[in-house]
N, C-alpha and C. Protein backbone atom coordinates (compact mmCIF):
# COMPACT_ATOMS: atom_id res chain seq x y z
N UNK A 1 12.64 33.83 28.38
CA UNK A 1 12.94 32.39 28.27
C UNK A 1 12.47 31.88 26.91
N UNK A 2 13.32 31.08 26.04
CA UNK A 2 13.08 31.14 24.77
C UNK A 2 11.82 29.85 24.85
N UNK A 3 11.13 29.83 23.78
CA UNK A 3 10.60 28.60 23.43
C UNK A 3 10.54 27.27 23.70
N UNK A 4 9.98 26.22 23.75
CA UNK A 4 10.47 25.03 23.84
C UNK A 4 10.38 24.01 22.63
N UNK A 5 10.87 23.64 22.11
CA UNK A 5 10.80 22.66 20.68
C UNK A 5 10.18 21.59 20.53
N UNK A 6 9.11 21.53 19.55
CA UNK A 6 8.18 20.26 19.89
C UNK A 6 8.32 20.09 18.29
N UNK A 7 8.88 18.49 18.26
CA UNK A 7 9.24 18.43 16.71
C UNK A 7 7.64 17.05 16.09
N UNK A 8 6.99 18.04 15.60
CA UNK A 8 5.99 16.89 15.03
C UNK A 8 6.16 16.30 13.52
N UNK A 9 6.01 14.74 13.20
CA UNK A 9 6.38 14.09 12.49
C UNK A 9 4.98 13.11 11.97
N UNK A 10 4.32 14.37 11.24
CA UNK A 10 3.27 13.48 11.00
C UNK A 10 2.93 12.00 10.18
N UNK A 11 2.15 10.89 10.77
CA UNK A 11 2.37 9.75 9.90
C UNK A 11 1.19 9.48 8.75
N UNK A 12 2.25 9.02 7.64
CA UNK A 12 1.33 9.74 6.35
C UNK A 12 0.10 8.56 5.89
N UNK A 13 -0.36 7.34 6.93
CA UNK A 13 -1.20 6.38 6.48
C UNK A 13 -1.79 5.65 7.90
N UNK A 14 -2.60 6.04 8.19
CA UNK A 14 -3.82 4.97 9.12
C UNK A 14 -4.88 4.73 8.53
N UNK A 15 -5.45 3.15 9.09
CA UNK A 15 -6.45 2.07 8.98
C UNK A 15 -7.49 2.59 10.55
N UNK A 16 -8.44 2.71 10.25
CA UNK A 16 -9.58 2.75 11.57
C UNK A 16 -10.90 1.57 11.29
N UNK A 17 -10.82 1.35 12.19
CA UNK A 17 -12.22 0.24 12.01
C UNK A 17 -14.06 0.78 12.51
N UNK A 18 -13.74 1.91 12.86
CA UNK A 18 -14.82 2.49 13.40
C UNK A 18 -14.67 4.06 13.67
N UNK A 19 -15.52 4.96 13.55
CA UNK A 19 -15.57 6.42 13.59
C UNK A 19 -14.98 6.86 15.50
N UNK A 20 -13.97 7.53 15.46
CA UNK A 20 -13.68 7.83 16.80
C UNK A 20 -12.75 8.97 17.24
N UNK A 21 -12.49 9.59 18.20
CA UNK A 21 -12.22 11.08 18.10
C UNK A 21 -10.59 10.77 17.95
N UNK A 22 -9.59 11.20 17.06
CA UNK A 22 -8.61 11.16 16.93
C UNK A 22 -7.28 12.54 18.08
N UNK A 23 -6.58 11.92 18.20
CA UNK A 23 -6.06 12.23 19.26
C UNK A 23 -4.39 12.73 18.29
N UNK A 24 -3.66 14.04 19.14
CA UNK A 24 -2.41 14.04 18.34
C UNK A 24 -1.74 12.37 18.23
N UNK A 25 -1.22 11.88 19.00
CA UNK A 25 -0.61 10.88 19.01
C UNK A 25 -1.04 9.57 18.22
N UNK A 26 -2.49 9.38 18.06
CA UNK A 26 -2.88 9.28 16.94
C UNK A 26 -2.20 9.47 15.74
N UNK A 27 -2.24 10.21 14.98
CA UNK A 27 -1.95 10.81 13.70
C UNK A 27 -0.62 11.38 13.58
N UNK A 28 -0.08 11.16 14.66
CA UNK A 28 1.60 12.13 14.25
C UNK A 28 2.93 11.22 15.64
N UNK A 29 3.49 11.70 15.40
CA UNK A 29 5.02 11.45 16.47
C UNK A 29 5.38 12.41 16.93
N UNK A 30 5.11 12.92 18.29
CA UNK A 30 5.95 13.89 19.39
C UNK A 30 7.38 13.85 19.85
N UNK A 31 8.38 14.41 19.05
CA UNK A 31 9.41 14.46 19.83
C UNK A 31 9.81 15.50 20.98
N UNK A 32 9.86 15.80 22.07
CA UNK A 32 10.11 17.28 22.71
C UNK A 32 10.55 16.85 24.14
N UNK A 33 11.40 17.80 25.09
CA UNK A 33 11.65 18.02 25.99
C UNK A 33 11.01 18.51 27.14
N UNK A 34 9.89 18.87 26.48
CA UNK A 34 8.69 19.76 27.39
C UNK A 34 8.24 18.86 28.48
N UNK A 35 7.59 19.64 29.14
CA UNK A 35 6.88 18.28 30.49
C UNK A 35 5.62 18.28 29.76
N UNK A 36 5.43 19.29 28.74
CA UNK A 36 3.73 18.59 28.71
C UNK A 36 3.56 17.86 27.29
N UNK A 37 4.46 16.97 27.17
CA UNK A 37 4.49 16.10 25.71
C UNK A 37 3.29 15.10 25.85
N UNK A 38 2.73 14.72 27.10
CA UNK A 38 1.88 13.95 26.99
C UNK A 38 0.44 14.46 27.15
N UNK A 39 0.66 15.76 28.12
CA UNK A 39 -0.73 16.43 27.29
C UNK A 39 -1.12 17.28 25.55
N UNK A 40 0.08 17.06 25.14
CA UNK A 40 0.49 17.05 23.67
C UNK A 40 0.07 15.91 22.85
N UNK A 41 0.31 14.90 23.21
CA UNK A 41 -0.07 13.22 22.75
C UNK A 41 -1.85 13.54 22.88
N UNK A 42 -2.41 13.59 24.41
CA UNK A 42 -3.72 13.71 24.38
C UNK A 42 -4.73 14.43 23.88
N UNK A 43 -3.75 15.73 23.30
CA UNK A 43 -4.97 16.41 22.60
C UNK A 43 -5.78 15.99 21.66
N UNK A 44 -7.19 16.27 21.66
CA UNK A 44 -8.34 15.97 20.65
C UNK A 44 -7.92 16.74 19.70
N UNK A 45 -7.88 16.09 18.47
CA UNK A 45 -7.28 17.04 16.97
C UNK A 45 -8.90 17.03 16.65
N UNK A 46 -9.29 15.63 16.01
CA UNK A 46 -10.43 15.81 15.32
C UNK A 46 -11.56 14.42 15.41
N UNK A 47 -12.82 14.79 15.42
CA UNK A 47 -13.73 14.01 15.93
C UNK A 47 -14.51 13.53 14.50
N UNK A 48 -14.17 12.21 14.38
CA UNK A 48 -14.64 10.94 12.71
C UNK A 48 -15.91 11.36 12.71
N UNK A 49 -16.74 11.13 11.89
CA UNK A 49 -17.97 10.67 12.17
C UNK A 49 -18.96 10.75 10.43
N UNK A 50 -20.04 10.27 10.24
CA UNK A 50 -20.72 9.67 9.53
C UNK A 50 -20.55 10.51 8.01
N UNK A 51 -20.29 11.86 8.23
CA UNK A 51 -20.05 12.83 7.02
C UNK A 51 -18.90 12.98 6.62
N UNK A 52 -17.88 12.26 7.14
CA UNK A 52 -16.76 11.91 6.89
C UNK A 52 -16.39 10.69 6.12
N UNK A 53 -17.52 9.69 6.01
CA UNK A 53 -17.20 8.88 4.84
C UNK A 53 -16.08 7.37 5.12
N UNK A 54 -15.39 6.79 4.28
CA UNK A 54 -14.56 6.76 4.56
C UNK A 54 -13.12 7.06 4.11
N UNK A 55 -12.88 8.24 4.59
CA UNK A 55 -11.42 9.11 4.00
C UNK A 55 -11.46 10.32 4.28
N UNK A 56 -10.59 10.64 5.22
CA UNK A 56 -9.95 11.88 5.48
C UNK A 56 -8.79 12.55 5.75
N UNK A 57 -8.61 13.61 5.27
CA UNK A 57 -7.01 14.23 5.40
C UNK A 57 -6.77 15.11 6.40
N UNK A 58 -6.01 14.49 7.04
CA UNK A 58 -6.05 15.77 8.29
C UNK A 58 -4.29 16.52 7.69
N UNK A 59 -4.43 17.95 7.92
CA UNK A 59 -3.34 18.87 7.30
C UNK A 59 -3.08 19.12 8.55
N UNK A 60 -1.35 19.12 8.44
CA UNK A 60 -0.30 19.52 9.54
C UNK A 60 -0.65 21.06 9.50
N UNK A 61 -0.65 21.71 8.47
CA UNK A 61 -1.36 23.16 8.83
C UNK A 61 -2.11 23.31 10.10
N UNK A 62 -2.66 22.96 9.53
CA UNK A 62 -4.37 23.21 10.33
C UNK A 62 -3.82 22.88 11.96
N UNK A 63 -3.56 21.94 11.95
CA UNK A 63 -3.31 21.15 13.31
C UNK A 63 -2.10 21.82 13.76
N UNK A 64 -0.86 22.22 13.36
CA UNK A 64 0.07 23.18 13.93
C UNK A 64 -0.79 24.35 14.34
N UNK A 65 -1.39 25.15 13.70
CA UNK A 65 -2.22 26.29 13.97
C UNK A 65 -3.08 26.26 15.03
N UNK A 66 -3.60 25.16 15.24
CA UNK A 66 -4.53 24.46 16.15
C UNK A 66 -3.80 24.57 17.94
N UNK A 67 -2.50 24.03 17.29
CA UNK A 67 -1.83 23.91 18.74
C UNK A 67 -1.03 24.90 19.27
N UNK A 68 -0.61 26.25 18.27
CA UNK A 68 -0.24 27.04 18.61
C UNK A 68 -0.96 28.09 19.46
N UNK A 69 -2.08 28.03 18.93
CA UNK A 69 -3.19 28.77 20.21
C UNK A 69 -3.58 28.17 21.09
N UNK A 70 -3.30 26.80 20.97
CA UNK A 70 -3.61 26.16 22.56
C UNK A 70 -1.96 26.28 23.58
N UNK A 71 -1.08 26.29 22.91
CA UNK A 71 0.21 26.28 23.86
C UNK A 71 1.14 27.45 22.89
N UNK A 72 0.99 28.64 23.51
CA UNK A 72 1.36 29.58 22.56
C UNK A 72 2.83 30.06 23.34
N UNK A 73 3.82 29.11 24.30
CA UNK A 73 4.63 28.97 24.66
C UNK A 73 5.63 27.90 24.02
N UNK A 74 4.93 27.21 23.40
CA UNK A 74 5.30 26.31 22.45
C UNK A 74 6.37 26.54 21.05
N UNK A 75 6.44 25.86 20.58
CA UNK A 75 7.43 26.43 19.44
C UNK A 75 7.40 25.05 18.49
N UNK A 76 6.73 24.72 17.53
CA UNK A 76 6.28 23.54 16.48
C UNK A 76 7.07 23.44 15.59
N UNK A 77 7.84 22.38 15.13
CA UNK A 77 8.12 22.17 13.90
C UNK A 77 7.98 20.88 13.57
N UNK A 78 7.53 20.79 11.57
CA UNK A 78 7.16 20.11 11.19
C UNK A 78 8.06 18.75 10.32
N UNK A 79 8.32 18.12 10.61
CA UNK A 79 9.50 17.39 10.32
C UNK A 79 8.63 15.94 8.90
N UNK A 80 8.80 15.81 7.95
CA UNK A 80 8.35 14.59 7.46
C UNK A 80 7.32 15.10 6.50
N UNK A 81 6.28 13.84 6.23
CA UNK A 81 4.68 14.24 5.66
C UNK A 81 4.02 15.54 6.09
N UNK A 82 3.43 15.99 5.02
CA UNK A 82 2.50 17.68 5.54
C UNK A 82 0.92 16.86 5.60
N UNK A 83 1.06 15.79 5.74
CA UNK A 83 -0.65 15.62 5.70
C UNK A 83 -0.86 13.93 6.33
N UNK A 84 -1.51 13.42 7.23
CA UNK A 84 -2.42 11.90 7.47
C UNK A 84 -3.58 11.67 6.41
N UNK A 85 -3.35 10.78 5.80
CA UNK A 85 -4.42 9.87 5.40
C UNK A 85 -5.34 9.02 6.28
N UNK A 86 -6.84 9.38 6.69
CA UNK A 86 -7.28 8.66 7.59
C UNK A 86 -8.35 7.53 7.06
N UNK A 87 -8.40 6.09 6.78
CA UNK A 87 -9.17 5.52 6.36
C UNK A 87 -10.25 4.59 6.92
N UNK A 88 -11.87 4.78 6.96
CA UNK A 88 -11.87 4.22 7.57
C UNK A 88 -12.46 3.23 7.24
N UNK A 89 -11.92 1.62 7.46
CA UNK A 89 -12.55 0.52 6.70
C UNK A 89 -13.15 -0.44 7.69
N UNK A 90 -14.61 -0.43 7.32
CA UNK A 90 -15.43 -1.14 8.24
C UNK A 90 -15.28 -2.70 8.58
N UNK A 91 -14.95 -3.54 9.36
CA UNK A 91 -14.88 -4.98 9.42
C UNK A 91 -15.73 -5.35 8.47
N UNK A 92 -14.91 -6.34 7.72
CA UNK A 92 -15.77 -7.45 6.60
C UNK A 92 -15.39 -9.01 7.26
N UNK A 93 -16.64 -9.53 6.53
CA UNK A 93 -16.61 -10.48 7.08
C UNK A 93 -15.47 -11.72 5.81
N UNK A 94 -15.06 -12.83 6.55
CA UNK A 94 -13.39 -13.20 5.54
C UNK A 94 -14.35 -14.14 4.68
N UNK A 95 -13.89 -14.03 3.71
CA UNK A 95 -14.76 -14.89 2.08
C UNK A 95 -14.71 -16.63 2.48
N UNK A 96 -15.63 -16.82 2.10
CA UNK A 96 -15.79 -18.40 2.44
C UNK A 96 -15.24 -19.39 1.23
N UNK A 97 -14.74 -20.88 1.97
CA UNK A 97 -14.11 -21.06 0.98
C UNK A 97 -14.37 -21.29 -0.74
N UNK A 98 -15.53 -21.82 -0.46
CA UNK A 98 -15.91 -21.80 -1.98
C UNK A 98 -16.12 -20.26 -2.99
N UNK A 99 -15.46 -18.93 -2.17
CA UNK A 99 -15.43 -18.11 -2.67
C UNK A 99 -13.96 -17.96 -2.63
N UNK A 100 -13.11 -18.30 -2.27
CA UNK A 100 -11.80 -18.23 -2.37
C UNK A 100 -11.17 -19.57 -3.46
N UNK A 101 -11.96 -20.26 -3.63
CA UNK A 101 -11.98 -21.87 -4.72
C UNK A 101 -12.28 -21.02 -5.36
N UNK A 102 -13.72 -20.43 -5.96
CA UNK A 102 -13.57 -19.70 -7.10
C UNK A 102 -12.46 -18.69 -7.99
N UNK A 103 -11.90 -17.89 -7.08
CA UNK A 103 -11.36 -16.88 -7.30
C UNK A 103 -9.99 -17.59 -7.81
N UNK A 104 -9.97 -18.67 -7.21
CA UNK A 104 -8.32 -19.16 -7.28
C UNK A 104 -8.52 -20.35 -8.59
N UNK A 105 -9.78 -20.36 -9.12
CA UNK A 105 -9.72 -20.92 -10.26
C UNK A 105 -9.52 -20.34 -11.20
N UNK A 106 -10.18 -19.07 -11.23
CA UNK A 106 -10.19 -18.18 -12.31
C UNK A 106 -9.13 -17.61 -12.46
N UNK A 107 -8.44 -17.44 -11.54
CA UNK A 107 -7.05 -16.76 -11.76
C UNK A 107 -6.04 -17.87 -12.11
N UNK A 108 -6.36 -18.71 -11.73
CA UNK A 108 -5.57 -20.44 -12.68
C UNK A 108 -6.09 -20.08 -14.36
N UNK A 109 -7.00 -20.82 -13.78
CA UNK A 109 -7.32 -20.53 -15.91
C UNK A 109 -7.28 -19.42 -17.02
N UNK A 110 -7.13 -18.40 -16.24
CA UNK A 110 -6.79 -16.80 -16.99
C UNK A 110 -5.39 -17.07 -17.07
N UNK A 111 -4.61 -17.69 -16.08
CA UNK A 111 -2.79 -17.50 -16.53
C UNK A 111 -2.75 -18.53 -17.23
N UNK A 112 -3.58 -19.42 -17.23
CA UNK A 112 -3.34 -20.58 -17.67
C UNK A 112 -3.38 -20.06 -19.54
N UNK A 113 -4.56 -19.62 -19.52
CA UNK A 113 -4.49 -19.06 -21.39
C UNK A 113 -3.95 -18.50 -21.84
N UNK A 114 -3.39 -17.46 -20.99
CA UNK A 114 -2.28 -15.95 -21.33
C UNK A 114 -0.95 -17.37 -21.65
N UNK A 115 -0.63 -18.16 -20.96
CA UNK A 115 0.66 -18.21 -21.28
C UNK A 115 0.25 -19.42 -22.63
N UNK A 116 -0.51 -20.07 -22.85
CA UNK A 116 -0.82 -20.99 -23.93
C UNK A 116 -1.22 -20.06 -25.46
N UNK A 117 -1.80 -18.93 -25.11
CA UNK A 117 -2.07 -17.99 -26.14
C UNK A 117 -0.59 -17.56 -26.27
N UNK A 118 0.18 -16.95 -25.84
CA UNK A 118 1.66 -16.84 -25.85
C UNK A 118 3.22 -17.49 -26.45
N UNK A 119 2.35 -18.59 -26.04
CA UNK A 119 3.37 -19.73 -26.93
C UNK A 119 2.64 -20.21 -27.91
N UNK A 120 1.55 -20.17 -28.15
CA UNK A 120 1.19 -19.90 -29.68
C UNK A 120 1.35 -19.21 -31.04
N UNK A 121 1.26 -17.70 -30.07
CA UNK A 121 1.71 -16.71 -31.16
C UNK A 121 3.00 -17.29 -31.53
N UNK A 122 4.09 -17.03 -30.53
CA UNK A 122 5.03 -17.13 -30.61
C UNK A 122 5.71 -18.28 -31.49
N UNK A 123 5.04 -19.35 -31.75
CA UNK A 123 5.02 -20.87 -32.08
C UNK A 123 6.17 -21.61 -31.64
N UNK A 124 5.90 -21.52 -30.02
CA UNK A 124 6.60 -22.26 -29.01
C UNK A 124 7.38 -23.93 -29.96
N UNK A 125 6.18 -24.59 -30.16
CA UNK A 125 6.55 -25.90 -30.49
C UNK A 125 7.94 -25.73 -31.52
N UNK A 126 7.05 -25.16 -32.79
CA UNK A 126 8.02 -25.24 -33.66
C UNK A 126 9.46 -24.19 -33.28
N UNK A 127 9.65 -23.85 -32.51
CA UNK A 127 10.93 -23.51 -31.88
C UNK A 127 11.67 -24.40 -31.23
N UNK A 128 11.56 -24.95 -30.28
CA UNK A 128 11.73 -26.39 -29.83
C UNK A 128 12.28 -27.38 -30.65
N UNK A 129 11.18 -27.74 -31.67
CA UNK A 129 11.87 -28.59 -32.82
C UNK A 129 12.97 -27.97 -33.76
N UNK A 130 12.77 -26.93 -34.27
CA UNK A 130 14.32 -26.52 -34.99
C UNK A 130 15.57 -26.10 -33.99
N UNK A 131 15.25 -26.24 -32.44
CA UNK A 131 16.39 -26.46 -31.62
C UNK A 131 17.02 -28.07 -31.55
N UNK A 132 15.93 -28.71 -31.56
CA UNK A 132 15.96 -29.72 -31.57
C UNK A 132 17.08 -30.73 -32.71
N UNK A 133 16.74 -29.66 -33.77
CA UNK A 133 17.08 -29.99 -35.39
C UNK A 133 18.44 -29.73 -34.91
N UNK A 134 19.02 -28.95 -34.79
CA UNK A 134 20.25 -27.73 -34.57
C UNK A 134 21.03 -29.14 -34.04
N UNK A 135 20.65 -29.47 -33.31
CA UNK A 135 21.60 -29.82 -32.44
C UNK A 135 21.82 -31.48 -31.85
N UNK A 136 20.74 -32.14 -32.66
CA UNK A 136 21.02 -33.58 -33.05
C UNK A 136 20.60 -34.28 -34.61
N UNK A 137 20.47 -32.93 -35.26
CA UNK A 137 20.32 -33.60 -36.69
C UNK A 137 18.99 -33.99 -36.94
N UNK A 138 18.15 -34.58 -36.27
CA UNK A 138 16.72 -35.26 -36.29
C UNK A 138 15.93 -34.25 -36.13
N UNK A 139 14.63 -34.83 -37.42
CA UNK A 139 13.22 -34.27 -36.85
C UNK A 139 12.84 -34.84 -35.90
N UNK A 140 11.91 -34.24 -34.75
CA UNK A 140 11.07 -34.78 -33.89
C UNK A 140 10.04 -33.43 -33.11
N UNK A 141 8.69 -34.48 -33.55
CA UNK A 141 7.36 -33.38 -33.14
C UNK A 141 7.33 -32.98 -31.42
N UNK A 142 7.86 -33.77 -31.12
CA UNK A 142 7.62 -33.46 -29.64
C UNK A 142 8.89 -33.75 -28.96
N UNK A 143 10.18 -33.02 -28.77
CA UNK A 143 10.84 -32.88 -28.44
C UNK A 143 11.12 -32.79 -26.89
N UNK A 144 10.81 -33.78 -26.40
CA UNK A 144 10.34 -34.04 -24.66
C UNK A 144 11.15 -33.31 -23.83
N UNK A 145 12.69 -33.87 -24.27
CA UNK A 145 13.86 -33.42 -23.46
C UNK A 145 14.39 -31.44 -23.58
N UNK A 146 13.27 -30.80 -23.91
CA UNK A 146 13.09 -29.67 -24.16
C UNK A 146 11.59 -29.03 -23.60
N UNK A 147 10.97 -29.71 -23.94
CA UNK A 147 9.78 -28.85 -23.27
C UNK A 147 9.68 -29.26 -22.00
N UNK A 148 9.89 -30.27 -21.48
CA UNK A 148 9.93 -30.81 -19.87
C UNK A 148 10.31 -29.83 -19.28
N UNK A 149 11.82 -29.40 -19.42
CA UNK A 149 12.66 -28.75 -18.61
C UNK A 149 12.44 -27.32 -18.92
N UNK A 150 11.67 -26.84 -19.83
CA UNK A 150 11.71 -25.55 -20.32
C UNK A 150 10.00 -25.18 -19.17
N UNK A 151 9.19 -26.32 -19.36
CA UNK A 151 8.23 -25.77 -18.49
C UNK A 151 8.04 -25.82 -16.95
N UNK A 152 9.37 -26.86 -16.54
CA UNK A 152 9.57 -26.31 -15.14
C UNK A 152 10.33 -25.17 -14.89
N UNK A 153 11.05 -24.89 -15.59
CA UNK A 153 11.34 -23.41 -15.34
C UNK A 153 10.83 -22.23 -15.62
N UNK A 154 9.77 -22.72 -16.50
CA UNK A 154 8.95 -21.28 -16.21
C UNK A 154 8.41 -21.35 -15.35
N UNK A 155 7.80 -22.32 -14.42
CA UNK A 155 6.92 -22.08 -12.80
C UNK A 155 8.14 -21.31 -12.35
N UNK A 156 9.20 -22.55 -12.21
CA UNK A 156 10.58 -21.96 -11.51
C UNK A 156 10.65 -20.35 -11.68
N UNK A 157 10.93 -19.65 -12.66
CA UNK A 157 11.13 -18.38 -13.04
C UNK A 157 9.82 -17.27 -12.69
N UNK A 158 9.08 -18.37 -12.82
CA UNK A 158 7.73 -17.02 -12.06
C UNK A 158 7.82 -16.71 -10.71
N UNK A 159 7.99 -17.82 -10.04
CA UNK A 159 8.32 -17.65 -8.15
C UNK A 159 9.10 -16.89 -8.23
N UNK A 160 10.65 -17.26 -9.08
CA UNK A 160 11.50 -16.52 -8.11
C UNK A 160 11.39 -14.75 -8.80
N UNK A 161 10.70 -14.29 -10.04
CA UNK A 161 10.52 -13.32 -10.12
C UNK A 161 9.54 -12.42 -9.21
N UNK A 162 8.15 -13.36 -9.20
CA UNK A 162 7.43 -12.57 -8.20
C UNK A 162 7.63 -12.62 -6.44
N UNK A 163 8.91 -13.56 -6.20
CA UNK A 163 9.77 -13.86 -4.76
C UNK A 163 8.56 -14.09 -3.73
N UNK A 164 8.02 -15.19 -3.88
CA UNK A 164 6.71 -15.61 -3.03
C UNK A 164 7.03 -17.27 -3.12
N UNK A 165 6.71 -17.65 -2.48
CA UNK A 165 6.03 -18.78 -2.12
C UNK A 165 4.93 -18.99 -0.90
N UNK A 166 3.95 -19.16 -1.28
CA UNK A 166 3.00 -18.82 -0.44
C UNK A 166 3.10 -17.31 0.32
N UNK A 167 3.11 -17.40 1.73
CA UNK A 167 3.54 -16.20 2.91
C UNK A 167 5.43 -16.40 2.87
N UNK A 168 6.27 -16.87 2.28
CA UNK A 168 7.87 -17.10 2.10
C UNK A 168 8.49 -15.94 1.54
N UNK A 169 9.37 -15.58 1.64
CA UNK A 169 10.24 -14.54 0.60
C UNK A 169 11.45 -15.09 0.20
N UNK A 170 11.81 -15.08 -0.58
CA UNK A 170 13.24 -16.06 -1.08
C UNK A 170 14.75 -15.03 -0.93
N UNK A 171 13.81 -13.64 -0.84
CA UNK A 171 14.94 -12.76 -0.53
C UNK A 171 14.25 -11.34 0.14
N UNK A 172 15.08 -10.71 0.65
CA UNK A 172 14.17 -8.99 1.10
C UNK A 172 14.00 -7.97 0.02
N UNK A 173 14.33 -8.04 -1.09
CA UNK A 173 13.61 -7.70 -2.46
C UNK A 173 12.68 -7.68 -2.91
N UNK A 174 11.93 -6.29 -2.90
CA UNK A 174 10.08 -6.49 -3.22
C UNK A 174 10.36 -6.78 -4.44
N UNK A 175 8.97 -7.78 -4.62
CA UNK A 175 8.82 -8.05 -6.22
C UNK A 175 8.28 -7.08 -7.35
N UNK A 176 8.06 -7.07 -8.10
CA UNK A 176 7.72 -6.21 -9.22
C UNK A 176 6.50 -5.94 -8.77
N UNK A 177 5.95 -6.85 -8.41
CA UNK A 177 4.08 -6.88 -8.27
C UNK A 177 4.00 -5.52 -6.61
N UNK A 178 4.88 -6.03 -6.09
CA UNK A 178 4.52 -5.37 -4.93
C UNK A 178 5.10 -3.88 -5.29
N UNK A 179 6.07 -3.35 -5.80
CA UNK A 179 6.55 -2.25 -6.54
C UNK A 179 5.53 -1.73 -7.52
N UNK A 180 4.92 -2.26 -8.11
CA UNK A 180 3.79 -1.72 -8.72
C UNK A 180 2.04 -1.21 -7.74
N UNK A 181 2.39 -2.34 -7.15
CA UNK A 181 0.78 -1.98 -5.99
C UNK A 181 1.62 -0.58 -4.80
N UNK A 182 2.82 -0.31 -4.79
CA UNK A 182 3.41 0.87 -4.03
C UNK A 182 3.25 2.00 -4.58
N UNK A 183 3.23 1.98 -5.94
CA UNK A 183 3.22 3.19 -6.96
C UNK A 183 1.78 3.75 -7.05
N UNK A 184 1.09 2.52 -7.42
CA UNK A 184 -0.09 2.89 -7.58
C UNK A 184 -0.95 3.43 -5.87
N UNK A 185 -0.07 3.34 -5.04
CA UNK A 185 -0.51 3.22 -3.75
C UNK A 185 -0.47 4.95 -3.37
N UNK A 186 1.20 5.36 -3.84
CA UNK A 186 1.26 6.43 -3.97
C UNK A 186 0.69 7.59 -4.37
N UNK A 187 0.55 7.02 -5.94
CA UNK A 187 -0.49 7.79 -6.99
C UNK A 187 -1.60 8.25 -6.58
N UNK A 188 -2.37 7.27 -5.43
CA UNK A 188 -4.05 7.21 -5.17
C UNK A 188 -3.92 8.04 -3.90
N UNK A 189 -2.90 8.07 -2.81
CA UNK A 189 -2.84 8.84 -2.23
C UNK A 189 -2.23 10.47 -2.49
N UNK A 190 -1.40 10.62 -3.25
CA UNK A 190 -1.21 12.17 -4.10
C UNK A 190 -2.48 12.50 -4.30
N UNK A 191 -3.52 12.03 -5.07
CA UNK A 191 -5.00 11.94 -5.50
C UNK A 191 -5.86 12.58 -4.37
N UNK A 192 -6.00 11.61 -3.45
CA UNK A 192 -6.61 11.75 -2.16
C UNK A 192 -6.34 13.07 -1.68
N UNK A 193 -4.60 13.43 -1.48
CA UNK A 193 -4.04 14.85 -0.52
C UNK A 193 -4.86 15.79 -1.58
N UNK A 194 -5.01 15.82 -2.56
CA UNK A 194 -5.08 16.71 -3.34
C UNK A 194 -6.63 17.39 -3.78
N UNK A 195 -7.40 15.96 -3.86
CA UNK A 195 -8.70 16.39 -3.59
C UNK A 195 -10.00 16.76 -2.24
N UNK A 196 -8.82 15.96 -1.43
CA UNK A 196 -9.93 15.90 -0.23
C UNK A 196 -9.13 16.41 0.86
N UNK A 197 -8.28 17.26 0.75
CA UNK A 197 -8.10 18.25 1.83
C UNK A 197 -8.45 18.87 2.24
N UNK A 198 -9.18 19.28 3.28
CA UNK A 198 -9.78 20.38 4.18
C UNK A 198 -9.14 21.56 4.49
N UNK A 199 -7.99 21.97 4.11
CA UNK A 199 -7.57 22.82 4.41
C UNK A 199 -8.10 24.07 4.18
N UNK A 200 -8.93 24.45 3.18
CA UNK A 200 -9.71 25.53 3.16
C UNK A 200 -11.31 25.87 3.41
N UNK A 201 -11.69 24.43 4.23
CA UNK A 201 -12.40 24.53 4.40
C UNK A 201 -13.32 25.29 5.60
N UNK A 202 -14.28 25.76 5.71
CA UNK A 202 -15.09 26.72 6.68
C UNK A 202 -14.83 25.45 8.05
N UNK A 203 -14.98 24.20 8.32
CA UNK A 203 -14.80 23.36 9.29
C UNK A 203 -13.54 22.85 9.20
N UNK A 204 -12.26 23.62 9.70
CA UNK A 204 -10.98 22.52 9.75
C UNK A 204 -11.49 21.43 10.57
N UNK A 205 -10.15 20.15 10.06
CA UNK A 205 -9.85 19.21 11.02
C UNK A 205 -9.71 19.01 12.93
N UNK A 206 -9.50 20.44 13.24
CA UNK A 206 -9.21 20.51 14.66
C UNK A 206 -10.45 20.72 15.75
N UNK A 207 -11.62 21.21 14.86
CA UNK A 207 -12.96 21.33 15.31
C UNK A 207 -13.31 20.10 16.09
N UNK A 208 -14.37 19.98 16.59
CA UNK A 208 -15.58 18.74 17.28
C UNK A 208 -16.52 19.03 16.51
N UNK A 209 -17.13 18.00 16.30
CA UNK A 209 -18.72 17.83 15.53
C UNK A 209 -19.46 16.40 15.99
């Protein structure tokens, strides 16, 4: 009687709030026909705890290998990610407001200079005025009917580039900002698989401790 097909689909990112024994179903997706998919779900893969930090990689290796000697009637394949990222981030407590007033000042007055240092270099004004020149003949230092409308559209043009308003989306198009925190999200996890895999280590992932 041939095999039975148990297609595991490991998932490549969990959040934990506290050290606790991780379970297949946990860390991966069971697809199979078998009757014992749910004592499949329940198996103990690997048990968190204080020497573990917070960050660990559990390898589909290890854990296929793991389950092949426990159900050696079985027949595994690995479909997706070769590895879980396990993180574990302890409850913090949420910033109070005069720490969220701060933060949201400083990040006011830092954009606030970048873009005034900007149109300086650049010498915003006197651009303005030789548009100004261009196109009604007259000098004038402060060309109202130009900078008015030129500086609501740069708020205008920042929203709709970074597609936020507050918690809003103006469209289902990640913004640049969020395309950049994905990359770098990526990067740090390539990083992570790469340094802190257990896979050769004397204690795999599938152990108790």
């Amino acid at each position: 009687m041939p095999n039975h097909q148990v297609y595991l689909r490991m998932k490549k990112n969990m959040e934990l709030t506290r050290y606790q024994v991780l379970r297949l179903k946990d860390i991966a997706v069971i697809s199979t026909n078998d009757a014992k998919k749910s004592q499949l779900e329940d198996m103990p893969i690997y048990r968190l705890g204080k020497k573990d930090k917070n960050i660990v990689v559990i390898d589909s290796f290890l854990v296929i290998d793991h389950l092949n000697r426990v159900f050696p009637d079985l027949e595994f394949q690995l479909v997706g990610p070769n590895q879980t990222i396990v993180r574990i981030e302890k409850q913090r407590k949420s910033p109070t407001v005069f720490i969220a007033l701060g933060v949201w000042v400083l990040i006011f007055v830092g954009t606030a200079m970048t873009i005034m240092n900007f149109h300086y270099d650049v010498s915003m004004q006197e651009v303005h005025q030789k548009i100004h020149y261009l196109l009604t003949g007259e000098q004038e230092e402060y060309p109202l009917w130009l900078q008015i409308p030129y500086s609501f559209g740069l708020g205008i043009g920042m929203l709709l580039f970074f597609n936020h308003w507050f918690n809003k989306r103006f469209n289902e198009e990640p913004s640049p900002l969020e395309v950049e925190i994905y990359n770098y999200q990526q990067d740090l996890d390539n990083y992570v698989i790469h340094y802190e895999n257990a896979c050769n280590d004397v204690d795999p992932p599938h152990t108790s401790s």
